[in-house]
N, C-alpha and C. Protein backbone atom coordinates (compact mmCIF):
# COMPACT_ATOMS: atom_id res chain seq x y z
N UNK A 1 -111.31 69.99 -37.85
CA UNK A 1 -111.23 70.28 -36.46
C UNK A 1 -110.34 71.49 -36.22
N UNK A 2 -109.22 71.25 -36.93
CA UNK A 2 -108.40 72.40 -36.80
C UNK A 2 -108.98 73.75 -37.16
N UNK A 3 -109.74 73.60 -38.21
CA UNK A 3 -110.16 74.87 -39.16
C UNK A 3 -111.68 75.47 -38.36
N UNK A 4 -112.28 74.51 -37.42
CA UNK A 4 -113.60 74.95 -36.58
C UNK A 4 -113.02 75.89 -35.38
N UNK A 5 -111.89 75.25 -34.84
CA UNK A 5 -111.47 75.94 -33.37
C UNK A 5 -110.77 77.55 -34.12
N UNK A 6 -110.17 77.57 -35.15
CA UNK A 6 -110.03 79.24 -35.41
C UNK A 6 -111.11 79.96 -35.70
N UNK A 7 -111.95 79.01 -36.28
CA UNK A 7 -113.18 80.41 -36.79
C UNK A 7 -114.62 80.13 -35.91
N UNK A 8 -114.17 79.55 -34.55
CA UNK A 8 -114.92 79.74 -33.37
C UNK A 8 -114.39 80.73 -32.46
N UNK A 9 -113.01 81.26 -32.59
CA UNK A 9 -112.41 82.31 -31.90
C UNK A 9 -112.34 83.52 -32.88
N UNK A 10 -112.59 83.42 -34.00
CA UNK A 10 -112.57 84.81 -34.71
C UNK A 10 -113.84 84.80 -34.79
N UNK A 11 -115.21 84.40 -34.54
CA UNK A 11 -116.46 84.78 -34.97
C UNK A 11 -116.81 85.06 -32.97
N UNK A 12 -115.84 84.96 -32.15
CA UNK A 12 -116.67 85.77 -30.49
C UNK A 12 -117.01 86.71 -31.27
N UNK A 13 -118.23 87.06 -30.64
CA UNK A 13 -118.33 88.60 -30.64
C UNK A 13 -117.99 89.41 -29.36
N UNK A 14 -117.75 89.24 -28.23
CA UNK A 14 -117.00 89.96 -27.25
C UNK A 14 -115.44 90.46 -27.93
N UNK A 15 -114.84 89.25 -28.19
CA UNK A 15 -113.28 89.71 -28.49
C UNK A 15 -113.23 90.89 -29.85
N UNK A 16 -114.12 90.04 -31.14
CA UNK A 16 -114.49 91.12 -32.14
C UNK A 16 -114.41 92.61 -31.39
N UNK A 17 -115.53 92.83 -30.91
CA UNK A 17 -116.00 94.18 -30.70
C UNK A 17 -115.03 94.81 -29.65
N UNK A 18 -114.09 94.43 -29.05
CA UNK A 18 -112.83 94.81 -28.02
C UNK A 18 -111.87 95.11 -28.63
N UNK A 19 -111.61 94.19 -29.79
CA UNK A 19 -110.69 94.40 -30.72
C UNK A 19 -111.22 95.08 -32.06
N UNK A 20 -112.01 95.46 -32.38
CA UNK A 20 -113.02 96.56 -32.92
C UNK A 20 -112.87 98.25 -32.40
N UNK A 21 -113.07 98.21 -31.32
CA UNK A 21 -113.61 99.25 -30.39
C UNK A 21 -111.74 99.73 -30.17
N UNK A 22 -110.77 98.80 -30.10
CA UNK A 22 -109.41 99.02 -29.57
C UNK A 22 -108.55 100.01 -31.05
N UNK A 23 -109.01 99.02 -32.30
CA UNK A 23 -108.41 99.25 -33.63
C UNK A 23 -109.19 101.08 -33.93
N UNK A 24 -110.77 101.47 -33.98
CA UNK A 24 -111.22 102.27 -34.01
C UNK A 24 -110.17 103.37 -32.93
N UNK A 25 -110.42 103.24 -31.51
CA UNK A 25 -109.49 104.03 -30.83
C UNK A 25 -107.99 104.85 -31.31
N UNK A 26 -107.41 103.56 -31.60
CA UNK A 26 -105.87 103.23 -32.19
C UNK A 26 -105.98 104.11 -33.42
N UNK A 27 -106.84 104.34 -34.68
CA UNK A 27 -106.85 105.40 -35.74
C UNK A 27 -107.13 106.25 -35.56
N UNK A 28 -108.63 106.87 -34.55
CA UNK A 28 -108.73 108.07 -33.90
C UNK A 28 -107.46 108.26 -33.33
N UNK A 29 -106.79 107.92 -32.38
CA UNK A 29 -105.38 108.82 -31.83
C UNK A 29 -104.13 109.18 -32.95
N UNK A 30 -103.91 107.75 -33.92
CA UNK A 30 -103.50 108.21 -34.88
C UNK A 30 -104.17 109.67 -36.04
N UNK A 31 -105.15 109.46 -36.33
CA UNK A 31 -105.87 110.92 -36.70
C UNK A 31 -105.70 111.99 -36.48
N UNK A 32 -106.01 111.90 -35.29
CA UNK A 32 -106.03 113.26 -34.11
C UNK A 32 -104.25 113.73 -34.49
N UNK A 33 -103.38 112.98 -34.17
CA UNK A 33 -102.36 113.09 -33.73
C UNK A 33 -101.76 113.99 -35.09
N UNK A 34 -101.79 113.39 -36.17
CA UNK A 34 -101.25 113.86 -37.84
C UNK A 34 -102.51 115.02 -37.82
N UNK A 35 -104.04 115.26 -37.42
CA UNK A 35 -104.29 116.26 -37.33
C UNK A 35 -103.45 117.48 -36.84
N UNK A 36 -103.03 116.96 -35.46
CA UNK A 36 -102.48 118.08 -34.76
C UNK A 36 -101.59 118.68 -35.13
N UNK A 37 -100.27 117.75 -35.54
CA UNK A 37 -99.06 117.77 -36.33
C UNK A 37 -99.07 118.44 -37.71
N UNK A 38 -100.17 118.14 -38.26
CA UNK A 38 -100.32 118.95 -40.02
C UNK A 38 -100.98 120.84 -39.15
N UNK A 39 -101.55 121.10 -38.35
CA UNK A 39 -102.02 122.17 -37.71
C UNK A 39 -100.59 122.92 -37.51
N UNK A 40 -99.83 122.10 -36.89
CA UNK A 40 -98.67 122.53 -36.17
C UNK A 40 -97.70 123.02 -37.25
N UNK A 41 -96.92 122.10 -38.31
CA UNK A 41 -96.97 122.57 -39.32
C UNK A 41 -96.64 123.53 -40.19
N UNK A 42 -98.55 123.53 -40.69
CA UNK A 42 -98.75 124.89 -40.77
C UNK A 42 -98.32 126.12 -40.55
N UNK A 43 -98.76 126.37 -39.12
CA UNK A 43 -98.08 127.37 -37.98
C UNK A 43 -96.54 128.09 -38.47
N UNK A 44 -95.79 126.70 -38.62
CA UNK A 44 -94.60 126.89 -38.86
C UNK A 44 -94.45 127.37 -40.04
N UNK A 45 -95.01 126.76 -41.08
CA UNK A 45 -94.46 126.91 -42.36
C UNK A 45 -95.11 128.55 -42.88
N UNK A 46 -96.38 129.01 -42.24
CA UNK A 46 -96.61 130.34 -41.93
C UNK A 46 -95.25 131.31 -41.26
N UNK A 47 -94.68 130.97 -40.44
CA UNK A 47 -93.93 131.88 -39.34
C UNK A 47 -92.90 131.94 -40.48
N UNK A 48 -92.12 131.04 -41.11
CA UNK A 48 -91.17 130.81 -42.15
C UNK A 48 -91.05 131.67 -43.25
N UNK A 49 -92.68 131.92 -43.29
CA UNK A 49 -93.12 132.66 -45.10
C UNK A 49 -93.42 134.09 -44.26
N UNK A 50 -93.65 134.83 -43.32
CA UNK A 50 -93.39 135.23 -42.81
C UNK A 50 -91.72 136.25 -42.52
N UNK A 51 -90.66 135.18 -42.00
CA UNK A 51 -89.77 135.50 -42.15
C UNK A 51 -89.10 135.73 -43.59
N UNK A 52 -89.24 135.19 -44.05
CA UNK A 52 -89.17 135.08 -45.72
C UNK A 52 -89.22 136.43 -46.00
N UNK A 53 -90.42 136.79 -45.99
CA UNK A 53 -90.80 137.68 -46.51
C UNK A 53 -90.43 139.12 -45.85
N UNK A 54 -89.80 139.23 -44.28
CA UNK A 54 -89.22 139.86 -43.77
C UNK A 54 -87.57 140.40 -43.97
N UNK A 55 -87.04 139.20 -44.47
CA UNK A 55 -85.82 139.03 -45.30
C UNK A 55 -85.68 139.87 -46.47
N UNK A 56 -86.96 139.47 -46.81
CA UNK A 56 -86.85 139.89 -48.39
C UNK A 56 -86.99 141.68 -48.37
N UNK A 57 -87.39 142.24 -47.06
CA UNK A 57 -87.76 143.29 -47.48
C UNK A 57 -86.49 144.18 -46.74
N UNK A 58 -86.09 143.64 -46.08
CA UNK A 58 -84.62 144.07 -45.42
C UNK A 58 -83.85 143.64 -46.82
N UNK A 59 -83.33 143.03 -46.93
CA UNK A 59 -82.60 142.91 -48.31
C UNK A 59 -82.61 144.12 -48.96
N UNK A 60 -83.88 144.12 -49.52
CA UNK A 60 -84.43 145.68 -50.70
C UNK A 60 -83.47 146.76 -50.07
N UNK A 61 -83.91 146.91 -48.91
CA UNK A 61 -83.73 148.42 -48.33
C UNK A 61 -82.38 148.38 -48.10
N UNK A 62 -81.41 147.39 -47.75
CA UNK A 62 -79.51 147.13 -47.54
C UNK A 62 -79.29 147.08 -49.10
N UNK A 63 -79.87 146.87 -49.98
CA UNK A 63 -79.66 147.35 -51.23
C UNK A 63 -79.71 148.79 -51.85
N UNK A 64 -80.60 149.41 -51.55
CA UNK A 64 -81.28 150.62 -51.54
C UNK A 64 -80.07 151.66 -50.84
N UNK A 65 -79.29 150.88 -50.17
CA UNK A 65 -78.69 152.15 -49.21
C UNK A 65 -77.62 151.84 -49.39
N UNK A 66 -77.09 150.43 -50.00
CA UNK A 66 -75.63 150.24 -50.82
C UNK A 66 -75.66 150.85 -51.48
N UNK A 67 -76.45 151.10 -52.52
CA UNK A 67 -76.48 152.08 -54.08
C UNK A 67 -76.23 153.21 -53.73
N UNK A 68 -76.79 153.71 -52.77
CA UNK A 68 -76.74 155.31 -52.15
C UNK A 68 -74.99 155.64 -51.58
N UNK A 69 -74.55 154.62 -50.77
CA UNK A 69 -73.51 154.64 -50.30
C UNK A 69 -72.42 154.64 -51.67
N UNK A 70 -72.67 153.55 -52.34
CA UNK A 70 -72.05 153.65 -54.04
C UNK A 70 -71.68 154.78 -54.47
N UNK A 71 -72.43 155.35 -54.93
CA UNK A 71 -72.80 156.59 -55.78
C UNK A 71 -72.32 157.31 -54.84
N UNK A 72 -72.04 157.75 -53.47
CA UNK A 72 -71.27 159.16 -52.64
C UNK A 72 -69.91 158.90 -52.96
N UNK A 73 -69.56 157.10 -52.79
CA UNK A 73 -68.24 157.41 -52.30
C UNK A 73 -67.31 157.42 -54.10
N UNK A 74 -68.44 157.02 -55.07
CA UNK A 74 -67.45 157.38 -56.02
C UNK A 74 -67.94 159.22 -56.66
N UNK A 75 -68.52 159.46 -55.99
CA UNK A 75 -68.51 160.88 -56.15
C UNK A 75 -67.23 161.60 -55.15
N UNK A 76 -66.88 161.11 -53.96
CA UNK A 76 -66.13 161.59 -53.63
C UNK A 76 -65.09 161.30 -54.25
N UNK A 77 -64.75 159.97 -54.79
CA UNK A 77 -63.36 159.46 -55.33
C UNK A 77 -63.30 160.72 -56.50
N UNK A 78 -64.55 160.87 -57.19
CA UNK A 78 -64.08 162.02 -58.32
C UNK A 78 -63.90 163.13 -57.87
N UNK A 79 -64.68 163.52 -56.67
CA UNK A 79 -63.94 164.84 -56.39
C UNK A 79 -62.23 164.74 -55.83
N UNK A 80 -61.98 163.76 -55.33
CA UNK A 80 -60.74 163.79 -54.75
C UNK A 80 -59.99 163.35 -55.75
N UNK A 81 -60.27 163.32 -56.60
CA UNK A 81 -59.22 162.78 -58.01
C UNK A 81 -58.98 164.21 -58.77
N UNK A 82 -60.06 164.94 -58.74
CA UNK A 82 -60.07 166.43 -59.48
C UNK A 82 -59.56 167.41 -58.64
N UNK A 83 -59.11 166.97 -57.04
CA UNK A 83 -58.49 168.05 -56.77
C UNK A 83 -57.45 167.54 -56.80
N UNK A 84 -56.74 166.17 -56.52
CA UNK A 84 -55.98 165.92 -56.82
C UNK A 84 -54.81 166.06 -57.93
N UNK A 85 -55.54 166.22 -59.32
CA UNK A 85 -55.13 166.62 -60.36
C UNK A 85 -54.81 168.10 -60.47
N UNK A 86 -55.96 169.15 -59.91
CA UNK A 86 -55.55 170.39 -60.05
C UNK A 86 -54.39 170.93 -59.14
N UNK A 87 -53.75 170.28 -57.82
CA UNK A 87 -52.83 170.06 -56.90
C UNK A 87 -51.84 170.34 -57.58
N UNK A 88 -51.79 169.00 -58.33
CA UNK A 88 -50.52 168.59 -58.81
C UNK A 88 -50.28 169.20 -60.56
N UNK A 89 -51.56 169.87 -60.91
CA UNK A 89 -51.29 170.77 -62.09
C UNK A 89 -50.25 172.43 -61.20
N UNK A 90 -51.25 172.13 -60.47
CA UNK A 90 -50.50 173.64 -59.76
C UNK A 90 -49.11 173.17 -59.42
N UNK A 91 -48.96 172.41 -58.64
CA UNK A 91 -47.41 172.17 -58.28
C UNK A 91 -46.52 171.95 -59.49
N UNK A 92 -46.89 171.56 -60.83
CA UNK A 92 -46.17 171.49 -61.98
C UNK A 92 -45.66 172.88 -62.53
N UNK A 93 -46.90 173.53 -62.35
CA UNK A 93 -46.54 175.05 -62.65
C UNK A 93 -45.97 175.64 -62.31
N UNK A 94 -46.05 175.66 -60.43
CA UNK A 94 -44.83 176.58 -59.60
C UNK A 94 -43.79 175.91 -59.55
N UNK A 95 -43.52 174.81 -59.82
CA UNK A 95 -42.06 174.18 -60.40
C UNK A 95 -41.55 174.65 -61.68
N UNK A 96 -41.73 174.56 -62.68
CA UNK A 96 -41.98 175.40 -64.18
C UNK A 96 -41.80 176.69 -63.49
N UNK A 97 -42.46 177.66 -62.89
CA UNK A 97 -42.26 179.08 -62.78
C UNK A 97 -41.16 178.92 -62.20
N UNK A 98 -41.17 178.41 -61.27
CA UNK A 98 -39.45 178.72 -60.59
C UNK A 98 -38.21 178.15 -60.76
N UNK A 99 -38.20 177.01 -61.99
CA UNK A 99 -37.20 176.96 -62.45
C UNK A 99 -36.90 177.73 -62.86
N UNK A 100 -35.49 179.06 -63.12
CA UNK A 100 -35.46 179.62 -64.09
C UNK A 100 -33.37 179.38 -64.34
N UNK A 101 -32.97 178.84 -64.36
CA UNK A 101 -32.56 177.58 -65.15
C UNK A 101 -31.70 178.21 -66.31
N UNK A 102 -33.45 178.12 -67.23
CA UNK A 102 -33.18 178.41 -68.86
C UNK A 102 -32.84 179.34 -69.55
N UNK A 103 -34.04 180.39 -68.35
CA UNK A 103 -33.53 181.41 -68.86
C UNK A 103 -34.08 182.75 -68.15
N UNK A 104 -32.34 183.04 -67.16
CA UNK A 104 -33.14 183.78 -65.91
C UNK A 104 -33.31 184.74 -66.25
N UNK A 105 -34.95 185.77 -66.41
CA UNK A 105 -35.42 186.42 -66.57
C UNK A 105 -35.19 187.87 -66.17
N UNK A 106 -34.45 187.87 -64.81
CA UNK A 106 -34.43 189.00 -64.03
C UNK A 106 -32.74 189.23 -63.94
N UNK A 107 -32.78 190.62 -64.44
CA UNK A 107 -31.08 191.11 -64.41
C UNK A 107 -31.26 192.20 -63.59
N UNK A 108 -29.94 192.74 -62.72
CA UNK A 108 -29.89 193.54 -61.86
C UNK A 108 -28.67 194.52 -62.88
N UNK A 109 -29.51 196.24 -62.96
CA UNK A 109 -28.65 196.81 -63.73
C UNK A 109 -27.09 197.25 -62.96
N UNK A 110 -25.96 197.08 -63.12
CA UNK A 110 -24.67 197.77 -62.53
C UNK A 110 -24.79 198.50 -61.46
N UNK A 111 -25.73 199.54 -61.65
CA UNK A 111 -26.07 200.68 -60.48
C UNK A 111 -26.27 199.75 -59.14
N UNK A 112 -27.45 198.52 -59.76
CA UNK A 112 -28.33 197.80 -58.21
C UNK A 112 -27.42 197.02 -58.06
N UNK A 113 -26.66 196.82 -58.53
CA UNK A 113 -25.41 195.51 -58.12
C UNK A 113 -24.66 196.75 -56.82
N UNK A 114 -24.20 197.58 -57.44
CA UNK A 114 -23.44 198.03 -56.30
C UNK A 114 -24.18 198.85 -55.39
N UNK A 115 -25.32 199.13 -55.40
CA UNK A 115 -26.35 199.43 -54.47
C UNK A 115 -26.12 198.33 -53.21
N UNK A 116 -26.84 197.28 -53.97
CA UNK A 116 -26.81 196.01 -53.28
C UNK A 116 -25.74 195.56 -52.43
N UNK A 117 -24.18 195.57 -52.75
CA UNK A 117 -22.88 195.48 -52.12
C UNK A 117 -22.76 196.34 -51.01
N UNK A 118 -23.20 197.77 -51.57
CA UNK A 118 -22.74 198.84 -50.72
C UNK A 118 -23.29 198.56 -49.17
N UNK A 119 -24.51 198.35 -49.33
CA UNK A 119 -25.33 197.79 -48.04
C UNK A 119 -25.31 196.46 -47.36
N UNK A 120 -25.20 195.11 -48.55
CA UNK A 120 -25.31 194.14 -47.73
C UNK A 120 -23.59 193.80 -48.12
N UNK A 121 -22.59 193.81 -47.02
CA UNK A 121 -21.28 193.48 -46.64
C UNK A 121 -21.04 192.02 -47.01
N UNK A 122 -20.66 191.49 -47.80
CA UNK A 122 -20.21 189.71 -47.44
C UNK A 122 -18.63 189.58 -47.62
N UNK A 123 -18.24 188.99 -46.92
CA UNK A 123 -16.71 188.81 -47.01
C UNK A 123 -16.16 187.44 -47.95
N UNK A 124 -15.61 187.69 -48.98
CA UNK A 124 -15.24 186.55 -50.17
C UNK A 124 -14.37 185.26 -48.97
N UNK A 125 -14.46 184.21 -49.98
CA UNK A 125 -14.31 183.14 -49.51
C UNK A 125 -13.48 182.20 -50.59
N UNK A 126 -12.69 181.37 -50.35
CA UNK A 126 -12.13 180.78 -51.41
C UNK A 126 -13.19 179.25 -51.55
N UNK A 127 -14.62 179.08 -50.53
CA UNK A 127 -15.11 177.76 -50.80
C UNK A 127 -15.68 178.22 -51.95
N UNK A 128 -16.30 176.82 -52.43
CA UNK A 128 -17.12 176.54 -53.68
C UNK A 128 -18.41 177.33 -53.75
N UNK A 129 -19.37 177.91 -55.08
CA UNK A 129 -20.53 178.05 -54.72
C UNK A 129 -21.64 177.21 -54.51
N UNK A 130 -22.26 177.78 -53.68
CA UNK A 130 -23.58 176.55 -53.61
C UNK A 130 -24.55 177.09 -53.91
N UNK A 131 -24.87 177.77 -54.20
CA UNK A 131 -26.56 178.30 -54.83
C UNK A 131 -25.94 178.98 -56.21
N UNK A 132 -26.54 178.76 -57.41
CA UNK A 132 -26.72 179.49 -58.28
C UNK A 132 -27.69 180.07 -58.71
N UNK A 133 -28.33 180.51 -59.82
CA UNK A 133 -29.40 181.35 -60.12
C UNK A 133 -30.68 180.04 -60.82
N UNK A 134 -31.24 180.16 -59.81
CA UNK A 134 -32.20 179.10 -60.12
C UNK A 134 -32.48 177.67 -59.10
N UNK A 135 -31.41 178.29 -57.90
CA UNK A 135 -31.39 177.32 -57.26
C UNK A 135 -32.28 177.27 -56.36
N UNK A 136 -32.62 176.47 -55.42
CA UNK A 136 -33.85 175.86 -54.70
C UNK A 136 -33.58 176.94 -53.31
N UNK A 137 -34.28 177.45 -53.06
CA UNK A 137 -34.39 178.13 -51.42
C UNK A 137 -35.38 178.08 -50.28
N UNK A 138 -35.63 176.65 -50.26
CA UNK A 138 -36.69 176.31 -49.61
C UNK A 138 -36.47 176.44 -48.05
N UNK A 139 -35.32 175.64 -48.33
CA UNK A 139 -34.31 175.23 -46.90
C UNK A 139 -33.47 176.38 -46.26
N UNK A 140 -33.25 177.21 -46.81
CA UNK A 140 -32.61 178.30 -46.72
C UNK A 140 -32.89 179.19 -46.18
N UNK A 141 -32.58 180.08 -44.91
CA UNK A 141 -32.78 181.03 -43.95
C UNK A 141 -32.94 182.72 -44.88
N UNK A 142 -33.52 182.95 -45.22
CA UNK A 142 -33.64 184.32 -46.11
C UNK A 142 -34.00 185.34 -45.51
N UNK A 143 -33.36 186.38 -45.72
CA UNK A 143 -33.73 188.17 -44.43
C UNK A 143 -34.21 189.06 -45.44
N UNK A 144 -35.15 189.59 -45.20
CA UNK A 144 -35.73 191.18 -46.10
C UNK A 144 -34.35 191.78 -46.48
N UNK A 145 -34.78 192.43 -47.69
CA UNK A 145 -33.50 193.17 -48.25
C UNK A 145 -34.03 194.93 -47.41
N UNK A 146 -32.69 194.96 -47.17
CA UNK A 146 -32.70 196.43 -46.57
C UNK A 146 -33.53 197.54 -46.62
N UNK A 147 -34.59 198.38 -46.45
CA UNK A 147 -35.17 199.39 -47.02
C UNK A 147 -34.65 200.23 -47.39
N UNK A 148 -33.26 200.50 -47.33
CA UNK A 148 -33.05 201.94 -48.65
C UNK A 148 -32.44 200.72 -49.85
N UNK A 149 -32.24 199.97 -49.91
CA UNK A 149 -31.91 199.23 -51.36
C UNK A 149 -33.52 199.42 -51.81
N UNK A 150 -34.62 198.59 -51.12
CA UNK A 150 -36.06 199.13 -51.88
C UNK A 150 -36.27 200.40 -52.08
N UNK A 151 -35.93 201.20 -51.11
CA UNK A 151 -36.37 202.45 -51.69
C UNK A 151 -35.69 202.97 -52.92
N UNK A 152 -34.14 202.55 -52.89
CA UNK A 152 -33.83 203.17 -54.23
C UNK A 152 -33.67 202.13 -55.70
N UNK A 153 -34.62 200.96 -55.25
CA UNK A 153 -34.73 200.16 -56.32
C UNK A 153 -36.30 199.38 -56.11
N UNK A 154 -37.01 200.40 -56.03
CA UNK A 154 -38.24 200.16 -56.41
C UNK A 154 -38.83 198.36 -56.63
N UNK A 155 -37.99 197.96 -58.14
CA UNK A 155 -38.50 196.31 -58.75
C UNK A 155 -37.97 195.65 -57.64
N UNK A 156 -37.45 195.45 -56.20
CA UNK A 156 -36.94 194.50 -55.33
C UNK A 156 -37.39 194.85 -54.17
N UNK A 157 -38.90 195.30 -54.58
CA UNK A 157 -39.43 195.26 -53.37
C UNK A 157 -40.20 194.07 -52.55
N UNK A 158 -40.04 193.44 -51.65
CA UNK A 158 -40.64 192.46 -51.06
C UNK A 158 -39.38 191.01 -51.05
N UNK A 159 -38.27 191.02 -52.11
CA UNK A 159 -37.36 190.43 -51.95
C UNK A 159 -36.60 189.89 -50.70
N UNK A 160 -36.06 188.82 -50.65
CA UNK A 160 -35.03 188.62 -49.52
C UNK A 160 -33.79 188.10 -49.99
N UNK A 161 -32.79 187.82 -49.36
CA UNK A 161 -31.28 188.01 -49.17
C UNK A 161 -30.93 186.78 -48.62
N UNK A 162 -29.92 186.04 -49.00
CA UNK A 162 -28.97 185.61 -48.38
C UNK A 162 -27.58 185.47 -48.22
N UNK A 163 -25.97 185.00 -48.11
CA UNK A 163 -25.39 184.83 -48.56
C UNK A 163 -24.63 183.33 -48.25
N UNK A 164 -23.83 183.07 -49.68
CA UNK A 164 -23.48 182.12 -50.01
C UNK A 164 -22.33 182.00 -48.94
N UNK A 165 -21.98 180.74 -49.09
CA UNK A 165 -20.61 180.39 -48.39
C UNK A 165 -19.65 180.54 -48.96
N UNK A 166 -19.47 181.34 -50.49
CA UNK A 166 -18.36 181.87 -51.26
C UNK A 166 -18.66 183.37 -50.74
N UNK A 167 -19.53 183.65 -50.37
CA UNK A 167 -19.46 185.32 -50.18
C UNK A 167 -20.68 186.05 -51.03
N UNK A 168 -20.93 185.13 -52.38
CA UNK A 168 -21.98 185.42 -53.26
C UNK A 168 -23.40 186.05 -52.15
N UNK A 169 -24.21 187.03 -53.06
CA UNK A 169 -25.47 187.65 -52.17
C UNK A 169 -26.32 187.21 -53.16
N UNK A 170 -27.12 186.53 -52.56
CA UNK A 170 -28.22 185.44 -53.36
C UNK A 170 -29.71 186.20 -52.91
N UNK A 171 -30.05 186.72 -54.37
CA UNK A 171 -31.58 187.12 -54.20
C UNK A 171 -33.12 186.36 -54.10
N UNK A 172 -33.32 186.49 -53.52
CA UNK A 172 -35.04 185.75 -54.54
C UNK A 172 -36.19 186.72 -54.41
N UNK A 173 -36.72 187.02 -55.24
CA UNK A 173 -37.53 187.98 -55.52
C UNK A 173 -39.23 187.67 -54.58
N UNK A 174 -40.03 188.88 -54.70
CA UNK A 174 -41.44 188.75 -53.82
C UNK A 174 -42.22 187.34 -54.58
N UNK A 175 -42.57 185.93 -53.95
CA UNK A 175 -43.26 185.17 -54.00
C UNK A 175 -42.14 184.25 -54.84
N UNK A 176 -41.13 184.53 -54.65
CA UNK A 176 -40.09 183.05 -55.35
C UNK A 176 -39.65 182.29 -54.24
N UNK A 177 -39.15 181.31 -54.74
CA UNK A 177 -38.78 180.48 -53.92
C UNK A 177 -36.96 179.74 -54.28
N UNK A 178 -36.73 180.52 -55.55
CA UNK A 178 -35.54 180.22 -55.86
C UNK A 178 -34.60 181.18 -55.57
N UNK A 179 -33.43 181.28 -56.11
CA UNK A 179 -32.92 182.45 -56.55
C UNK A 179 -33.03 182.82 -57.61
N UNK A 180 -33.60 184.07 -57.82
CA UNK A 180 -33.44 185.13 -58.95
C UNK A 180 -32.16 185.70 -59.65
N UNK A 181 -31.38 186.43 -58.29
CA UNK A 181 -30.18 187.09 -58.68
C UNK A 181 -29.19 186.30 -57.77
N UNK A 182 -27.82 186.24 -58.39
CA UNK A 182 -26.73 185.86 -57.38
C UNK A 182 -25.55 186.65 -58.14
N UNK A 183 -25.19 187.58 -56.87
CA UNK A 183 -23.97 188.27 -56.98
C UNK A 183 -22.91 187.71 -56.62
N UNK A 184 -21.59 187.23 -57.43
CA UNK A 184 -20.58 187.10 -56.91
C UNK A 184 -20.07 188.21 -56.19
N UNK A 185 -19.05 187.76 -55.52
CA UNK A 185 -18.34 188.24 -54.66
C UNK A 185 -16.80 189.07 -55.53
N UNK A 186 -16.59 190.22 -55.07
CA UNK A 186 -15.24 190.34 -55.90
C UNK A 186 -14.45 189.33 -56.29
């Protein structure tokens, strides 16, 4: 009895075919729906490969123009290293040239010593000297030497003059920067 009344309600055919017709519906929308969704997707996973591939080609070219940028700025580093070096070769040299220290090169004969006195006046002093022959005259206020001392001593031409705070007349010759000659003072 029990087992007649279920399979007199599962054999309607009204309810069957409602619940037939409902289940059919119910997979078509499901269908449709993962149709639409796998479409959709797609779409995306296109736009993605797409970008991808837009990436990839920007990349190349910010590579392309790092290397370029590379290569200038260590070309400049070498040029600025090679002038750098020749700078400071030169500044070794005109340090070296104008020490002369060791062994000062330039003597003034007796005659140009008192040439030199006769014209430039300094009055002796009992302070200390401060410049000797070889000393630095960077800082130092220096005046053209007189034109009849050049004229009658030709090698001191372009020279300038100063004097010491002992009275000494401190030379430095055309393109020095030291002193050349330093005359004491009587």
């Amino acid at each position: 009895m029990f087992g007649s009344k279920i399979g007199a309600r599962v054999l309607n055919p009204g309810l069957a075919r409602i619940a037939g017709g409902a289940l059919a519906i119910f997979t078509a929308l499901i269908a449709f729906s993962a149709g639409g969704l796998a479409l959709w997707e797609r779409g995306e996973i296109k736009a993605l490969r797409a970008d991808i591939s837009s990436t990839r080609e920007d990349l190349a070219l910010a590579r392309r123009h790092t290397a370029i940028l590379e290569r200038q700025l260590e070309a400049r580093l070498l040029s600025a290293e090679q002038h750098w070096s020749a700078t400071s070769r030169q500044a070794q040299s005109d340090e070296s040239a104008e020490k002369r220290d060791d062994h000062p090169a330039f003597h003034l004969t007796q005659d140009e010593v008192l040439l030199v006195r006769s014209y430039i006046k300094a009055s002796p002093s009992k302070a200390a000297a401060t410049i000797g022959v070889g000393g630095d005259l960077r800082n130092v206020g220096l005046v053209p030497l007189p034109a009849p001392i050049v004229g009658k001593a030709p090698r001191l031409e372009g020279g300038r003059f100063t004097v010491d705070r002992n009275g000494a007349i401190v030379i430095s010759l055309q393109h020095s920067r030291v002193a050349d000659v330093v005359i004491q003072p009587n």
